[in-house]
Protein backbone atom coordinates (compact mmCIF):
# COMPACT_ATOMS: atom_id res chain seq x y z
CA UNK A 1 152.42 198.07 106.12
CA UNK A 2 149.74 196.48 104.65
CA UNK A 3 146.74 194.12 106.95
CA UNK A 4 147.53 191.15 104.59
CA UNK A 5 151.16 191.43 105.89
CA UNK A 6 150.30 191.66 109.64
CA UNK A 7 147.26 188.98 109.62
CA UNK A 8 148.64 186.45 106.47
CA UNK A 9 146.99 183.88 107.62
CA UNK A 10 143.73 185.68 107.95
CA UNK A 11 143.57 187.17 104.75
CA UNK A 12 144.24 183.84 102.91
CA UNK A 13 141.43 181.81 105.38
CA UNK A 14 139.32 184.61 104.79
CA UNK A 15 140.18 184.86 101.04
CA UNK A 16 139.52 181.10 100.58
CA UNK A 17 136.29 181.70 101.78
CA UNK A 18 134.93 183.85 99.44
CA UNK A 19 136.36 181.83 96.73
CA UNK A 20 134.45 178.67 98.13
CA UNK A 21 131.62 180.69 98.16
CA UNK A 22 131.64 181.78 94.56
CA UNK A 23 132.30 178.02 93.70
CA UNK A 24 129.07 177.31 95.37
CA UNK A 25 126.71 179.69 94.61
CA UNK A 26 127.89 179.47 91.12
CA UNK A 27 127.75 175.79 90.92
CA UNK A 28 124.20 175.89 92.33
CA UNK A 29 123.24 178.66 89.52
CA UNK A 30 124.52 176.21 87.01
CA UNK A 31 122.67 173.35 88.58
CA UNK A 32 119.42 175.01 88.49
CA UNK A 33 119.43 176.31 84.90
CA UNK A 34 119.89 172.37 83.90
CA UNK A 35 117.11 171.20 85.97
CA UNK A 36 114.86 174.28 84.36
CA UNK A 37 116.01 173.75 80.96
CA UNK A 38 115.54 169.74 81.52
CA UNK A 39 111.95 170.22 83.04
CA UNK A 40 110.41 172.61 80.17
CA UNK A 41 111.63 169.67 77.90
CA UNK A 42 110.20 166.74 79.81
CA UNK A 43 107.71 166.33 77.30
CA UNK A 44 109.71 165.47 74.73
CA UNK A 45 110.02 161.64 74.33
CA UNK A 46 111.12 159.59 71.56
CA UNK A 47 109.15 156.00 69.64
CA UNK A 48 109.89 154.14 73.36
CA UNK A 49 108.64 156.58 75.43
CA UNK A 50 111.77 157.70 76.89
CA UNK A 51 112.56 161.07 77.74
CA UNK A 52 114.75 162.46 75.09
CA UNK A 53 116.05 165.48 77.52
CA UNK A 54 118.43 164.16 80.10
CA UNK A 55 121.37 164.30 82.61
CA UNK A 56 124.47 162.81 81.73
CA UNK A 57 126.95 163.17 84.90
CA UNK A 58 129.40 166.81 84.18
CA UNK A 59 131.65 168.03 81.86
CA UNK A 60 135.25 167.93 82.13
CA UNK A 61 136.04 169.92 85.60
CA UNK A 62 137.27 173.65 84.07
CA UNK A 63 138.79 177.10 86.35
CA UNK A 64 136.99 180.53 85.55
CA UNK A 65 139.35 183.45 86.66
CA UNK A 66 137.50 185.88 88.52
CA UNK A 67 138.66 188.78 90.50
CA UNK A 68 138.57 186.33 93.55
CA UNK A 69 141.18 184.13 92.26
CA UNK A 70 140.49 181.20 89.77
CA UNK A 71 137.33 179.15 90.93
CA UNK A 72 136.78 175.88 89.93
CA UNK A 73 133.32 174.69 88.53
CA UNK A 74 131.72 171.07 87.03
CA UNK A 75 129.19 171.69 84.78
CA UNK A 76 126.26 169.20 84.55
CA UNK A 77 126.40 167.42 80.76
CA UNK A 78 122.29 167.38 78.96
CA UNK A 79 121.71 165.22 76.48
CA UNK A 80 119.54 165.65 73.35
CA UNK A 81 118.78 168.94 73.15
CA UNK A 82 121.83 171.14 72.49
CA UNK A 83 121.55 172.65 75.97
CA UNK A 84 123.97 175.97 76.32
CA UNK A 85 124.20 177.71 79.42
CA UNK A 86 123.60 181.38 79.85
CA UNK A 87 125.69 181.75 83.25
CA UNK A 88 128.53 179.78 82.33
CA UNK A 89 128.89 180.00 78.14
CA UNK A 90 131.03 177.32 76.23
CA UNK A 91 134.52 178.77 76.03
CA UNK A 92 134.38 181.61 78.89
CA UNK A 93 137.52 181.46 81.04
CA UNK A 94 137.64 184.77 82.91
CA UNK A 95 134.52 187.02 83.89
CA UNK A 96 133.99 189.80 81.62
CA UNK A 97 135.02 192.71 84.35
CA UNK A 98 138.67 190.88 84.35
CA UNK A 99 138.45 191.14 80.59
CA UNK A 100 137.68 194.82 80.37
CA UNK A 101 140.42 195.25 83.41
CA UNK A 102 143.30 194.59 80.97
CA UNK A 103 142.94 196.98 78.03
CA UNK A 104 141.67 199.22 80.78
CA UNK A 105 144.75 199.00 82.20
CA UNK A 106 146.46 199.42 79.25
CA UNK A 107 144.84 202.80 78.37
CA UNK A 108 145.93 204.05 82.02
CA UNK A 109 149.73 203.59 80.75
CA UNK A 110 150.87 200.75 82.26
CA UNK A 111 153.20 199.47 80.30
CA UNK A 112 153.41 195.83 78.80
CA UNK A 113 156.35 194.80 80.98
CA UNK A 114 154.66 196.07 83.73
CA UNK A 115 151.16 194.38 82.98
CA UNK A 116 151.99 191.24 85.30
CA UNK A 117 152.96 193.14 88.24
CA UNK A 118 150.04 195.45 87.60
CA UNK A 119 146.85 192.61 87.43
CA UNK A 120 149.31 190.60 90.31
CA UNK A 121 148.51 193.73 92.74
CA UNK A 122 145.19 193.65 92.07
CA UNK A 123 144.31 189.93 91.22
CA UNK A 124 147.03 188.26 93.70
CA UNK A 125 149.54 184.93 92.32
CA UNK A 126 146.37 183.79 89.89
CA UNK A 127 146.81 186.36 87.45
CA UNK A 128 149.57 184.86 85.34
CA UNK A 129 149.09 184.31 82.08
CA UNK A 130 146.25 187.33 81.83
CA UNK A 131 147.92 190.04 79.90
């Protein structure tokens, strides 16, 4: 008998914590490399003076898969400068140790039919779709 089965409710509370905290401190990351990248390009104005570096409210709201569970993140939108963030790159979806997980898993000998059960043992009901 596993602790998840005798505490459920524990292991989900304490499960959803961890995930909030990942949101956060990975939302705050994000937040900061804007404001850095947007301050060392203050200077840059255009004919009227304006600042040609700027906030523009977030990005459509997007889920990275991560071995907590999928955790949801808004990234802040910067105008005129082509901004790309290092943290959180354009089309990532899933952090890299759940990418090297699956052929990983796959050179262990778990089987293809099997590969759903095997990342839903280890990654919980969010792992659809990875294999």
């Amino acid at each position: 008998m596993k602790q998840d089965d005798i505490f459920p409710e524990f292991a989900t509370s304490l499960e959803d914590i961890l995930r909030e905290g990942a949101r956060k401190l990975l939302q705050q990351a994000i937040e900061n490399e804007v404001a850095e990248h947007i301050e060392r390009h203050k200077n840059l104005k255009d004919q009227s003076s304006r600042q040609m570096v700027k906030r523009n409210g977030y990005l459509p709201q997007r889920q990275i898969q991560t071995g907590l569970g999928n955790v949801e993140i808004k990234q802040p939108r910067v105008r005129g400068s082509g901004f790309s963030s290092v943290i959180l790159p354009k089309y990532l979806r899933r952090v890299p140790s759940l990418e090297r997980l699956i052929p990983a898993l796959y050179l262990k000998g778990v089987s293809t039919g099997n590969m759903e059960e095997a990342l839903s043992a280890i990654l919980g009901k969010n792992a659809q779709g990875l294999s």
